[in-house]
C-alpha atoms as a PDB file:
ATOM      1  CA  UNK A   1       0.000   0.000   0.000  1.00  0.00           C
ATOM      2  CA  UNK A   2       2.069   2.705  -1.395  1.00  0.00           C
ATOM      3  CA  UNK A   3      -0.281   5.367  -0.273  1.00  0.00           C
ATOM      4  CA  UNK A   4       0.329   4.506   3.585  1.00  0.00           C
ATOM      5  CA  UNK A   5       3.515   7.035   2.416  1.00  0.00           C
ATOM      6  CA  UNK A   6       0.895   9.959   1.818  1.00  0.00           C
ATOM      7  CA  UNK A   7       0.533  10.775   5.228  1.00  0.00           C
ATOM      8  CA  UNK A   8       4.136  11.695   5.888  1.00  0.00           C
ATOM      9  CA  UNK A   9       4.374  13.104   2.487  1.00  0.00           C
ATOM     10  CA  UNK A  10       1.555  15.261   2.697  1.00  0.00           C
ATOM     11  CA  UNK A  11       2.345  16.339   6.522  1.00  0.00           C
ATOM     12  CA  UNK A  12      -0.780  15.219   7.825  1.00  0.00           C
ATOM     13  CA  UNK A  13      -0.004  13.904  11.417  1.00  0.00           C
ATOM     14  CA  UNK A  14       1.606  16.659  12.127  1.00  0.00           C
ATOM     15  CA  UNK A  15       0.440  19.988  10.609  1.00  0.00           C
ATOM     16  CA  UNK A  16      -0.653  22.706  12.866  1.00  0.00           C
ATOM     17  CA  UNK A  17      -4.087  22.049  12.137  1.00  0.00           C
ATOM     18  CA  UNK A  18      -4.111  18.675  13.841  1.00  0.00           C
ATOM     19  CA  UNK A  19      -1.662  20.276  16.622  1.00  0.00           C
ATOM     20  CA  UNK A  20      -3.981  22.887  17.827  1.00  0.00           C
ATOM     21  CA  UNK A  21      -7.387  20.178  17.540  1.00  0.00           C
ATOM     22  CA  UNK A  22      -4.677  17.734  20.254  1.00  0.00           C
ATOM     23  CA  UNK A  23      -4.428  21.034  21.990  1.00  0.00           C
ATOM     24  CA  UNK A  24      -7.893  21.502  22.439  1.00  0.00           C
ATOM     25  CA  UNK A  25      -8.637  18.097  22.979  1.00  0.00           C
ATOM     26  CA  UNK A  26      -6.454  18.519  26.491  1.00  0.00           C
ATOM     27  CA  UNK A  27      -7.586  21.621  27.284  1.00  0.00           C
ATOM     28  CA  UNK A  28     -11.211  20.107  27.163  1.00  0.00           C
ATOM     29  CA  UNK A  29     -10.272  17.165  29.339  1.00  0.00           C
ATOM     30  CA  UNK A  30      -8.129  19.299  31.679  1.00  0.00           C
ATOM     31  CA  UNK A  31     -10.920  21.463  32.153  1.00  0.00           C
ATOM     32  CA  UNK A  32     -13.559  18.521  32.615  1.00  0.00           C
ATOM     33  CA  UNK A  33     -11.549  16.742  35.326  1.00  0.00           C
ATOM     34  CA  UNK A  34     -11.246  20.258  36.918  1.00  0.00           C
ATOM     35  CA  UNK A  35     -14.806  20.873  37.071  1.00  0.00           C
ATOM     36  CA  UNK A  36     -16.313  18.145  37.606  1.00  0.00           C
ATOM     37  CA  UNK A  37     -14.325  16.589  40.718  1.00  0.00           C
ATOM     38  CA  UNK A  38     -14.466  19.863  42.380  1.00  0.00           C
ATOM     39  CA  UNK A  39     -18.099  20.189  42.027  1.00  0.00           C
ATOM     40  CA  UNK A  40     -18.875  16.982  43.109  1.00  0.00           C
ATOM     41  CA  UNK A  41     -16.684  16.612  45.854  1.00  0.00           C
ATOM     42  CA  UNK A  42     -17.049  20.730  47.732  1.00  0.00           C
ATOM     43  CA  UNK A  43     -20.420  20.091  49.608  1.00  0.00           C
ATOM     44  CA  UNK A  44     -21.848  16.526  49.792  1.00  0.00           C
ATOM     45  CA  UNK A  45     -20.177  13.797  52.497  1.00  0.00           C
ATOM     46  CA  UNK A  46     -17.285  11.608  51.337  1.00  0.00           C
ATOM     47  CA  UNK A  47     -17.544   9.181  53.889  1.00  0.00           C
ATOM     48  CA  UNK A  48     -19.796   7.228  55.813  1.00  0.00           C
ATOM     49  CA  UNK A  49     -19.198   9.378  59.235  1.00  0.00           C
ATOM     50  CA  UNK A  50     -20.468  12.408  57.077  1.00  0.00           C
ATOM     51  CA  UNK A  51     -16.911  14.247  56.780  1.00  0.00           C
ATOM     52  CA  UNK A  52     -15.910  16.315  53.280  1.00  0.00           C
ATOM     53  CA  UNK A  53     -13.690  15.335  50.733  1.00  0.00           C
ATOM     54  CA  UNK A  54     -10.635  17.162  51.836  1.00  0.00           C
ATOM     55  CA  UNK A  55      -7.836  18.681  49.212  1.00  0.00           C
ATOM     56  CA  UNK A  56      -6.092  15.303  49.702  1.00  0.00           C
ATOM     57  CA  UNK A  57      -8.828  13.224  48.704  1.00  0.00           C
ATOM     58  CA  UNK A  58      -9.846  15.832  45.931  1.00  0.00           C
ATOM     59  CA  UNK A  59      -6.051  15.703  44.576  1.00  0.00           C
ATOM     60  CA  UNK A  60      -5.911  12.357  44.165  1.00  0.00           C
ATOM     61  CA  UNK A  61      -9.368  11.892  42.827  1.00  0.00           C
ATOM     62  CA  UNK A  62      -8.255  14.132  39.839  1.00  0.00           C
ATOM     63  CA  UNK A  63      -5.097  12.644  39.485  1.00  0.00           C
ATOM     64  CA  UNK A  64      -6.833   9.370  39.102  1.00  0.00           C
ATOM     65  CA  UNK A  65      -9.046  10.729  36.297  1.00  0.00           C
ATOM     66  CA  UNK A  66      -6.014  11.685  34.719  1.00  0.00           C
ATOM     67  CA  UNK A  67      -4.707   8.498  34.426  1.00  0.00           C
ATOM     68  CA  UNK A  68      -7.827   6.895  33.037  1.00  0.00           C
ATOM     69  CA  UNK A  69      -8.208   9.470  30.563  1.00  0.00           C
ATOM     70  CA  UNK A  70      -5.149   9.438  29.463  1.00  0.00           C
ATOM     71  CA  UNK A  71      -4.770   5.675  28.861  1.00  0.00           C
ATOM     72  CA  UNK A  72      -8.072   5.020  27.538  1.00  0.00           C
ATOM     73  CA  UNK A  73      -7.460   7.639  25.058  1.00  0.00           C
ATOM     74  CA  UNK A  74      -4.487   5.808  23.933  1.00  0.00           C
ATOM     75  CA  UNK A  75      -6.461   2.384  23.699  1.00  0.00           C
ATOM     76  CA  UNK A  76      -8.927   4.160  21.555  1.00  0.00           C
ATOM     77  CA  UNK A  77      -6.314   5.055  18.899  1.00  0.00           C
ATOM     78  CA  UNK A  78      -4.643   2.095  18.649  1.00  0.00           C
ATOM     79  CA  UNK A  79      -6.197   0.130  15.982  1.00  0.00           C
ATOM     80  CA  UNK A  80      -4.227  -3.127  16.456  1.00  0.00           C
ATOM     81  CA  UNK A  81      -3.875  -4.382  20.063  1.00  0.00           C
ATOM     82  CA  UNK A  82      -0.630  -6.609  20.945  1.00  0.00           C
ATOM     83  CA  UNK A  83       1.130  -7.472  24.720  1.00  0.00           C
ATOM     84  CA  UNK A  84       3.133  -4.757  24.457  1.00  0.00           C
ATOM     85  CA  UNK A  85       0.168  -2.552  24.179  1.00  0.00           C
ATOM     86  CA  UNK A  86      -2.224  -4.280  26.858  1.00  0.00           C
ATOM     87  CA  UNK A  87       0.974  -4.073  29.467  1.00  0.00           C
ATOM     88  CA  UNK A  88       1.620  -0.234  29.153  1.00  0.00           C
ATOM     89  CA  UNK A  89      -1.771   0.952  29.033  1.00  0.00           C
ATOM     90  CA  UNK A  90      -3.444  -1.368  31.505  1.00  0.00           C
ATOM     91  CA  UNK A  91      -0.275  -1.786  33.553  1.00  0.00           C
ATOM     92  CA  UNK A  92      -0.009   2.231  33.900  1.00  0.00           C
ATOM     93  CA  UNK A  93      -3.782   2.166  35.522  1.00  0.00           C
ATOM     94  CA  UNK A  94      -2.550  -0.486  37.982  1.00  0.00           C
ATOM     95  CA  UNK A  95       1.186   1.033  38.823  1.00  0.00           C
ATOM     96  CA  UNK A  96      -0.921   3.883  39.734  1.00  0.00           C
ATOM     97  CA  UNK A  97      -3.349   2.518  41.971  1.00  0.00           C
ATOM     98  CA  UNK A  98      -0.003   0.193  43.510  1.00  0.00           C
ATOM     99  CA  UNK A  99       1.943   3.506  44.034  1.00  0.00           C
ATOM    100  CA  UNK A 100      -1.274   4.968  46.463  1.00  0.00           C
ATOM    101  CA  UNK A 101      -1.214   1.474  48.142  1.00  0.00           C
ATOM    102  CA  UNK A 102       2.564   1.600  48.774  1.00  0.00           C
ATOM    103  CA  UNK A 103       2.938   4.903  48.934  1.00  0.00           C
ATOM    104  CA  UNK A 104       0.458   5.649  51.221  1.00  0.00           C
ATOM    105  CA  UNK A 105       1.358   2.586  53.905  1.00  0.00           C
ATOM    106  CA  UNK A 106       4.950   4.674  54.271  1.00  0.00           C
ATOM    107  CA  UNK A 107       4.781   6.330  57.666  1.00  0.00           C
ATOM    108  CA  UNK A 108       3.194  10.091  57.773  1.00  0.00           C
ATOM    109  CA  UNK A 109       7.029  11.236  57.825  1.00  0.00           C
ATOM    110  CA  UNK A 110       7.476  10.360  54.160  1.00  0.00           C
ATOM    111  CA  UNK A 111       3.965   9.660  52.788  1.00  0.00           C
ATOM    112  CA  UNK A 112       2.754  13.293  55.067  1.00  0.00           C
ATOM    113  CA  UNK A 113      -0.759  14.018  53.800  1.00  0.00           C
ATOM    114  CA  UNK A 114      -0.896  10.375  51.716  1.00  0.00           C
ATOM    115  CA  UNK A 115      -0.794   8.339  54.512  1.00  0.00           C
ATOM    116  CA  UNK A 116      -3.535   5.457  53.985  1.00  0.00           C
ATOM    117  CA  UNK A 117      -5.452   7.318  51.610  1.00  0.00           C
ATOM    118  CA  UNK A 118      -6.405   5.315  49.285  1.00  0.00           C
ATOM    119  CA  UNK A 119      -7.379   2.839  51.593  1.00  0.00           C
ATOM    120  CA  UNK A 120      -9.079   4.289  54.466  1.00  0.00           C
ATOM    121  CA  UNK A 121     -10.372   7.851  52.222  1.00  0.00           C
ATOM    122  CA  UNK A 122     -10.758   6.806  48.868  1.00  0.00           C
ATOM    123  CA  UNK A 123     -11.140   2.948  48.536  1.00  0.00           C
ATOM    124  CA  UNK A 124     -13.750   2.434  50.617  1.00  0.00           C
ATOM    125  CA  UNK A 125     -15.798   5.522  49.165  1.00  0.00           C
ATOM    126  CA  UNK A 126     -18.000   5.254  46.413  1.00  0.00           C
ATOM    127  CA  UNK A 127     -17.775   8.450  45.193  1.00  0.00           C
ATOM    128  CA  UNK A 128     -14.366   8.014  44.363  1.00  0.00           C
ATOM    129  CA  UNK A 129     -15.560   5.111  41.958  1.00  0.00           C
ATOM    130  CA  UNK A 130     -18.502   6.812  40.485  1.00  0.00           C
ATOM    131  CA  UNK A 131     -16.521   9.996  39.509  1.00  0.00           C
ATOM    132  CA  UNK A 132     -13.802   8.451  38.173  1.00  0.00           C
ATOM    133  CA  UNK A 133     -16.391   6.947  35.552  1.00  0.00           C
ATOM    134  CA  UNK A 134     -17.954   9.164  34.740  1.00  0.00           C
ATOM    135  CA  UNK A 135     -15.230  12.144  34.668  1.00  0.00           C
ATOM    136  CA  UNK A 136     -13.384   9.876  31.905  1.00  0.00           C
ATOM    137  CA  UNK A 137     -16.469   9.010  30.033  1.00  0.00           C
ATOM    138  CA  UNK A 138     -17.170  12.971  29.932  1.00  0.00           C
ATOM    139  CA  UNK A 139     -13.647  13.664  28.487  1.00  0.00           C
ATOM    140  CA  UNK A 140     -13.783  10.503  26.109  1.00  0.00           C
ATOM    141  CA  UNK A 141     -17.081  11.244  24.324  1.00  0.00           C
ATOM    142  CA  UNK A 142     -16.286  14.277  21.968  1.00  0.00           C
ATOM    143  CA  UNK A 143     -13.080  12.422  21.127  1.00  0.00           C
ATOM    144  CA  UNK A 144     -14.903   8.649  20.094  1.00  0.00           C
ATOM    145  CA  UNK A 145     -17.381  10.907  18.247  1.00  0.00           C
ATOM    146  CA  UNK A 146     -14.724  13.186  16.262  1.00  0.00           C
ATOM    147  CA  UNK A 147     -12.901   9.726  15.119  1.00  0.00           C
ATOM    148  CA  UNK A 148     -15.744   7.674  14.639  1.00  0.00           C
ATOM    149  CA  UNK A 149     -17.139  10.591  12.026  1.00  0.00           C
ATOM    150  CA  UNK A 150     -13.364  11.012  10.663  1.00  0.00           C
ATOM    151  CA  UNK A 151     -13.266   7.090   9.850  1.00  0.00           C
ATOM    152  CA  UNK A 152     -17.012   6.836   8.488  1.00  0.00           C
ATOM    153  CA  UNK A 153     -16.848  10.450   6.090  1.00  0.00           C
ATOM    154  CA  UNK A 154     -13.319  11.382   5.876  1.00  0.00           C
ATOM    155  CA  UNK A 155     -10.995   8.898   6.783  1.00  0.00           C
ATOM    156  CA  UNK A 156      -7.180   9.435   6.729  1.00  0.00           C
ATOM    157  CA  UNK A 157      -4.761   7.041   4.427  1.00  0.00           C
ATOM    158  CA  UNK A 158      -4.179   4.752   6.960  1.00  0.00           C
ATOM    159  CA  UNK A 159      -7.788   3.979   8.092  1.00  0.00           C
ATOM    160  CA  UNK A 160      -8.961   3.791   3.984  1.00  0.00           C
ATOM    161  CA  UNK A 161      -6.551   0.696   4.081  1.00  0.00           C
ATOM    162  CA  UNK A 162      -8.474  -0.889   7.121  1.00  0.00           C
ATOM    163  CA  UNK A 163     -11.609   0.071   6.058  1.00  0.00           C
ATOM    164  CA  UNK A 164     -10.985  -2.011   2.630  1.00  0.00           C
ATOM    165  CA  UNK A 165      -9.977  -4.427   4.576  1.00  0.00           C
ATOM    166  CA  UNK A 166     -12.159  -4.774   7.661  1.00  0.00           C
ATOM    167  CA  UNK A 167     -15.303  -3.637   5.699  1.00  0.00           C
ATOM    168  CA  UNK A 168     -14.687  -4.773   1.783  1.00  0.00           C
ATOM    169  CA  UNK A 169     -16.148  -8.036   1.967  1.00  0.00           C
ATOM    170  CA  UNK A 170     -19.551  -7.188   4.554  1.00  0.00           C
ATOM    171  CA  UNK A 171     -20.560  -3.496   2.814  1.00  0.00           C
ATOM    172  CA  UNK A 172     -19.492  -3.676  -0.598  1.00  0.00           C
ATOM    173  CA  UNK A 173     -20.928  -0.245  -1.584  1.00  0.00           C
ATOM    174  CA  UNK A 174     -18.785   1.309   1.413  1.00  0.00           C
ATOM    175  CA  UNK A 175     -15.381  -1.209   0.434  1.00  0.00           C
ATOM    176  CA  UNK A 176     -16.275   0.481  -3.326  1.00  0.00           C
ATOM    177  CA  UNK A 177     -16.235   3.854  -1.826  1.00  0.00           C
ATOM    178  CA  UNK A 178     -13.310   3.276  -0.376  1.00  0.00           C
ATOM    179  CA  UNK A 179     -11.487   2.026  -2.995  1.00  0.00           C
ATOM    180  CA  UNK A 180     -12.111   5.583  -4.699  1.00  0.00           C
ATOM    181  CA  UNK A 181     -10.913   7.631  -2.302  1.00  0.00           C
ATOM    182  CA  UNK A 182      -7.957   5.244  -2.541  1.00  0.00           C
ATOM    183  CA  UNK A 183      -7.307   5.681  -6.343  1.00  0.00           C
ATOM    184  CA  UNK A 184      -7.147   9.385  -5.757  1.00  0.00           C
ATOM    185  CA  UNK A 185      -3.361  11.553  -6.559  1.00  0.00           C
ATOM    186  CA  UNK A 186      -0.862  11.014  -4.653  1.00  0.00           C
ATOM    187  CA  UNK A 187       1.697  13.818  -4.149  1.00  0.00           C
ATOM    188  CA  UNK A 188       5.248  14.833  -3.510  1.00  0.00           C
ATOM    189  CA  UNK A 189       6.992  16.249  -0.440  1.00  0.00           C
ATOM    190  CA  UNK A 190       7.946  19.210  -0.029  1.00  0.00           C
ATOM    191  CA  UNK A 191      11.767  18.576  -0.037  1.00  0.00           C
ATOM    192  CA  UNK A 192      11.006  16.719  -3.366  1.00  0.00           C
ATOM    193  CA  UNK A 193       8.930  19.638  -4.809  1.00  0.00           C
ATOM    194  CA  UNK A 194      11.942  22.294  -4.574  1.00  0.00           C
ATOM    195  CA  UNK A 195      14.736  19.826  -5.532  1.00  0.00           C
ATOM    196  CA  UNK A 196      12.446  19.697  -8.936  1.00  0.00           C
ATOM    197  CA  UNK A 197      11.700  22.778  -9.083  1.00  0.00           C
ATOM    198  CA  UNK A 198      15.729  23.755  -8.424  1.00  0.00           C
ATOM    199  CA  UNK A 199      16.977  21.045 -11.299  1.00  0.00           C
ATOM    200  CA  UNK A 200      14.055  22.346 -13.654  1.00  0.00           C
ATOM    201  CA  UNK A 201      15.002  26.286 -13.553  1.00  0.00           C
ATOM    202  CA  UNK A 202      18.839  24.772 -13.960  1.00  0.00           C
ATOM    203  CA  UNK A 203      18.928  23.340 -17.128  1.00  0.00           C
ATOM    204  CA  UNK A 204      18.018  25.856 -19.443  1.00  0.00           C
ATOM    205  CA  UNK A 205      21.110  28.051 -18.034  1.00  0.00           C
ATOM    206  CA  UNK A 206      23.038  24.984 -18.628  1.00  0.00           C
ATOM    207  CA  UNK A 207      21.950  24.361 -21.916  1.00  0.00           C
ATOM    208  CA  UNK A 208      22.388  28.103 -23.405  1.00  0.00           C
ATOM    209  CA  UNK A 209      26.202  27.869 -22.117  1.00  0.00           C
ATOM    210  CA  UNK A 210      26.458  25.009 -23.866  1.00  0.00           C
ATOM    211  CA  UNK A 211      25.463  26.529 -27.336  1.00  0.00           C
ATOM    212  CA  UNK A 212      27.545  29.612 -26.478  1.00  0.00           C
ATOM    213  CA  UNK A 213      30.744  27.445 -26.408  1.00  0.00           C
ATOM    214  CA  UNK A 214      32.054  27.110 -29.786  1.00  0.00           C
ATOM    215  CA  UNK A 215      32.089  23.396 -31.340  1.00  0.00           C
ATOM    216  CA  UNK A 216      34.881  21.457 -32.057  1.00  0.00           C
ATOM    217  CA  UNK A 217      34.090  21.266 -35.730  1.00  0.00           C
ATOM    218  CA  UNK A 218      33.808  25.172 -36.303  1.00  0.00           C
ATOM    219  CA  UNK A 219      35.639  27.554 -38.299  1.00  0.00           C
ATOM    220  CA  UNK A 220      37.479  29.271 -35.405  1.00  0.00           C
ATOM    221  CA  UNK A 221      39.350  26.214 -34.234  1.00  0.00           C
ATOM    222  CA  UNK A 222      40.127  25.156 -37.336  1.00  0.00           C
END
């Protein structure tokens, strides 16, 4: 699949446009996680005795959210799963949740404000849990719809290729449609562009030295 080359060619993973939409993207999540864990956590009881969430258990609710969005985000653009991929994504959610447990067992000299948090603040509230979902799923919707509209009406080079060959076979009229978009010019890179353009605008001067120098065969030198 020569045309896999387009996207590199062409710029496309990383022009500004798709720099400032990643931008945006985080500012959107950042913002999310912001507003929703502080709003749900400044006036209602965390635990069962009745006592607020305090900064603590607010921190490390956000944090948490973080890490889920964060990792999910990277499951949802990875189109083919392997180990390597399953370890590093789920592995980060559960070094995470480790590092509270170990971390926060560490006496109050080292773990100060940490100490048993997640286990005698967080764990056991459900809060924690319920905000955590739904905090990610908040962040994670406009980004599932943006791809899943990119990949159904304007899919990039890469996802025309699985399209053919995920959907070919079961939708022919959308494996057909694909197939055009696929047939469509390719182009050259930029590099490639001004080395033509460089050799093309350099041969003419050559050539018109060349028929000012007089020949071998011409009445001067003989």
């Amino acid at each position: 699949f020569p045309l896999l080359y387009q996207e590199g060619v062409q710029n496309v993973l990383f022009s500004w446009r798709r720099i400032f939409s990643w931008m945006l993207n985080g500012v959107y999540s950042a913002a999310v996680v912001f507003f929703f864990t502080t709003r749900t956590l400044q006036i209602q009881a965390f635990r069962r005795g009745g006592e607020l969430a305090s900064r603590d258990v607010l921190g490390t609710t956000m944090y948490t959210c973080i890490v889920w969005i964060v990792n999910c985000q990277m499951a949802l653009a990875v189109s083919y799963f392997t180990w390597i991929h399953h370890l590093f994504v789920w592995g980060s959610i559960a070094v995470w949740y480790l590092f509270l447990l170990i971390y926060g067992s560490l006496t109050p000299t080292f773990s100060t404000t940490a100490y048993k948090i997640f286990i005698e603040a967080c764990g056991p509230s459900p809060s924690y849990w319920v905000i955590t979902f739904f905090v990610a799923v908040c962040a994670l919707i406009p980004y599932v719809v943006y791809s899943t509209i990119q990949m159904k009406f304007f899919p990039m080079y890469h996802e025309l290729i699985q399209g053919i060959r995920l959907y070919g076979k079961d939708d022919p009229e959308y494996g057909k449609m694909l197939k055009m978009r696929y047939s469509r010019r390719s182009t050259v890179g930029f590099s490639a562009r001004r080395e033509a353009k460089f050799y093309g605008t350099k041969k003419p001067r050559n050539k018109k030295r060349e028929e000012s120098r007089p020949s071998e065969e011409s009445p001067i030198n003989a």
